[in-house]
Protein backbone atom coordinates (compact mmCIF):
# COMPACT_ATOMS: atom_id res chain seq x y z
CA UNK A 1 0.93 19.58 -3.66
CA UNK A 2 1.79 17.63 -7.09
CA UNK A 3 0.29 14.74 -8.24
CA UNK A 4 1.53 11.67 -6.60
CA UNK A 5 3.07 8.57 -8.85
CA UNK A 6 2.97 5.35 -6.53
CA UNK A 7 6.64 3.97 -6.29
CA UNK A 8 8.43 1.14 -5.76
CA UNK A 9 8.62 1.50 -2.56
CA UNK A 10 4.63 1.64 -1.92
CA UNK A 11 4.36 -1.80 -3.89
CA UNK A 12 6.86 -2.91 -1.78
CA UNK A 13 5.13 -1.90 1.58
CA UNK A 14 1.64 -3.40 0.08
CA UNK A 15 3.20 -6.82 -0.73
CA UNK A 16 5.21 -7.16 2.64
CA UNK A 17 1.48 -6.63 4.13
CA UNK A 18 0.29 -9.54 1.78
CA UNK A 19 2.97 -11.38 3.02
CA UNK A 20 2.53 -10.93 6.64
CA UNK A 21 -1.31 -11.47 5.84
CA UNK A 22 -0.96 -14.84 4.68
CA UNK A 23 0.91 -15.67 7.48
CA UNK A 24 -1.13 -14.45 10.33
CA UNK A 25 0.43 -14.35 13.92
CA UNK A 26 3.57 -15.10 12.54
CA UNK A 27 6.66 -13.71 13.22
CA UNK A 28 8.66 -12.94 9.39
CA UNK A 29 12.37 -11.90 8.84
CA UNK A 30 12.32 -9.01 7.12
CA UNK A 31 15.14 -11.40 4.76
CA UNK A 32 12.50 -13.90 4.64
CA UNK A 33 9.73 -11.36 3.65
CA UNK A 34 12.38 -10.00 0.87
CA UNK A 35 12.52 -13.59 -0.63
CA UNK A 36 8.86 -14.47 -0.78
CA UNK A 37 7.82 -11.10 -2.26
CA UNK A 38 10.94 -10.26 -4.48
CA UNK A 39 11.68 -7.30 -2.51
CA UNK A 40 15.30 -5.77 -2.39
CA UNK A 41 16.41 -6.78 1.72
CA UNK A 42 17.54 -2.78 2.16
CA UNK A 43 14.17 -1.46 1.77
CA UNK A 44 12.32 -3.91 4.43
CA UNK A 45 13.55 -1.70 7.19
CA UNK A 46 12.71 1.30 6.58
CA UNK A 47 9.04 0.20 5.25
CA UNK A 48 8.78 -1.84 8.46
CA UNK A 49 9.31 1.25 10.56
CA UNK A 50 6.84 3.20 8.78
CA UNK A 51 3.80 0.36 8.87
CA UNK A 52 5.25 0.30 12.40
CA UNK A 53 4.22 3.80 12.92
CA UNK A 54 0.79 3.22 11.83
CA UNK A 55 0.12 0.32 14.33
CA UNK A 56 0.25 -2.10 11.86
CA UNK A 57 3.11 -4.46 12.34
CA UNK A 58 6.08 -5.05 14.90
CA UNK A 59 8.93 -6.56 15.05
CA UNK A 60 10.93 -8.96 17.54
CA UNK A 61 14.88 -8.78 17.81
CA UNK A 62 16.61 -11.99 18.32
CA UNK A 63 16.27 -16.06 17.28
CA UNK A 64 12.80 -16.42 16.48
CA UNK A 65 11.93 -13.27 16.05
CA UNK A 66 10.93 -10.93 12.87
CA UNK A 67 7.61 -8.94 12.18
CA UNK A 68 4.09 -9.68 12.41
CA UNK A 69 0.95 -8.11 11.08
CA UNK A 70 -1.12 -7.25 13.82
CA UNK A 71 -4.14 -4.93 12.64
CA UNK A 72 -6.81 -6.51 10.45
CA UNK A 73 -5.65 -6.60 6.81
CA UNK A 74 -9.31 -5.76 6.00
CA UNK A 75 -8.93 -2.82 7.91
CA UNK A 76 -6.02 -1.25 5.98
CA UNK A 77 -6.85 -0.28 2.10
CA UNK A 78 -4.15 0.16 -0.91
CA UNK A 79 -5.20 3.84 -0.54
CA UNK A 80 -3.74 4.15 3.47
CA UNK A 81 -0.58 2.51 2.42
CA UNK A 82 -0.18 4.95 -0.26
CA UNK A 83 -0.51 8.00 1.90
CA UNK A 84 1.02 6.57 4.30
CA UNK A 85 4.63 6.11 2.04
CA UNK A 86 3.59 8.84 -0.45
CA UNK A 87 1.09 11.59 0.66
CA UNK A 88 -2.22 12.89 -0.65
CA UNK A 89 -3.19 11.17 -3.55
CA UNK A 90 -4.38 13.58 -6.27
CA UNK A 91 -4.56 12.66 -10.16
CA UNK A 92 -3.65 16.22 -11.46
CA UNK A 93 -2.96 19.41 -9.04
CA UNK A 94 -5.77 20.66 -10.69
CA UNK A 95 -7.69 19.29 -7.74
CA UNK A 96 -4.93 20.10 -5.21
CA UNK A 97 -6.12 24.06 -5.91
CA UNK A 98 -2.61 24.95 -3.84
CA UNK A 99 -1.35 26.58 -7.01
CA UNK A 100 -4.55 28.54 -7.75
CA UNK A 101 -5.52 27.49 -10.89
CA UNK A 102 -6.84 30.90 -12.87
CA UNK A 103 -9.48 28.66 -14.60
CA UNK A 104 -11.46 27.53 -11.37
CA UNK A 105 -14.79 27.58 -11.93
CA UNK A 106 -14.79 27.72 -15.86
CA UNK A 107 -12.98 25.03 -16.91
CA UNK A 108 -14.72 21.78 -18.25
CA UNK A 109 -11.92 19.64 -17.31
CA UNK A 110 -12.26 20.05 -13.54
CA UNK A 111 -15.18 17.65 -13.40
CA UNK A 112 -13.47 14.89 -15.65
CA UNK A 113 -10.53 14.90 -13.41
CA UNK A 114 -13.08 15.03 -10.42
CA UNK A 115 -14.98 11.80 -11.39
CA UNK A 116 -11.93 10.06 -12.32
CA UNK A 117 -10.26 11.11 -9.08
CA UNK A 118 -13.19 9.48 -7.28
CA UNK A 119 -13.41 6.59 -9.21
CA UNK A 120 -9.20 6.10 -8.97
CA UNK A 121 -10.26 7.10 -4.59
CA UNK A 122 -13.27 4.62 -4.45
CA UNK A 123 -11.29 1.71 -6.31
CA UNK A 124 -8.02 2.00 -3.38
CA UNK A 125 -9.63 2.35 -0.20
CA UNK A 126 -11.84 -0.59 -1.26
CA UNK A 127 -8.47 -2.65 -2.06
CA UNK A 128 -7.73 -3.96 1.03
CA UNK A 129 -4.63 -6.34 2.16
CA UNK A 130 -7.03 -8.97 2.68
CA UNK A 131 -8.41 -8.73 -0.61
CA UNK A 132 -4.66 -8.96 -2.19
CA UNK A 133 -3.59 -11.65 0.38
CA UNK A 134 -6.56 -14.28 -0.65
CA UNK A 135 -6.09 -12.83 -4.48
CA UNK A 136 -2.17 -13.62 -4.34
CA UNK A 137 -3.67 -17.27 -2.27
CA UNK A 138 -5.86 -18.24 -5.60
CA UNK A 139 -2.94 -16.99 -7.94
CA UNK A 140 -0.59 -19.69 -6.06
CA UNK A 141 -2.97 -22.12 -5.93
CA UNK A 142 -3.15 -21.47 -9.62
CA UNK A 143 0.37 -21.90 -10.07
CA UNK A 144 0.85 -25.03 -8.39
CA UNK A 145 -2.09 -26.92 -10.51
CA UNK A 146 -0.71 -25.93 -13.42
């Protein structure tokens, strides 16, 4: 497996979450959603589907419908949303050992990318929605006092 460099489209899946998580219960167009988080409209559906698959959101057809958040935004960290778009994340394929490195065991480098791979690890899955839902609240709140 290679190393895994978060894309757009992660960032976009984490800040339609936020979005959905400060509006709890709510029903969201996915055009709506795109507006409020500066996310291009032809992604939403596809990200939808996936945090669909996950038991995270769903969606209503019709007048008055849209998506909704419906697990706990505490429950889901920065580091499920990127495995859920991306895959395994792994700082250098050094630590994937799929390719076999021939210096296993006898290279100093292995435990500087292990430490920082649990420190990068640690830092995600304790980055939750809610955390970036009341952050992006204070930021706002912020905004409009200035």
């Amino acid at each position: 497996m290679n190393s895994v460099e978060v894309t757009k489209k992660t960032e976009y899946a984490i800040s339609a979450l936020i979005e959905l998580a400060l509006n709890p219960g709510e029903y969201i167009s996915s055009k709506e959603i795109a507006l409020r988080q500066e996310i291009p409209v032809n992604f939403l559906p596809q990200i939808i589907a996936l945090l669909g698959t996950e038991g995270w959101v769903e969606g209503v057809r019709g007048p008055g419908g849209g998506v909704r958040l419906i697990a706990d935004p505490a429950t889901i960290s920065v580091k499920n949303v990127i495995e859920l778009i991306e895959g395994r994340v792994a700082i250098s394929r050094c630590l994937t050992n799929e390719l076999g490195c021939s210096r296993l065991g006898r290279c100093p480098l292995h435990s500087v990318w292990q430490e920082a791979q649990a420190a990068l690890m640690n830092v995600l899955a304790n980055t939750t929605i809610a955390k970036l839902a009341e952050q992006e609240k204070e930021l706002m709140a912020q905004k409009q006092s200035n």
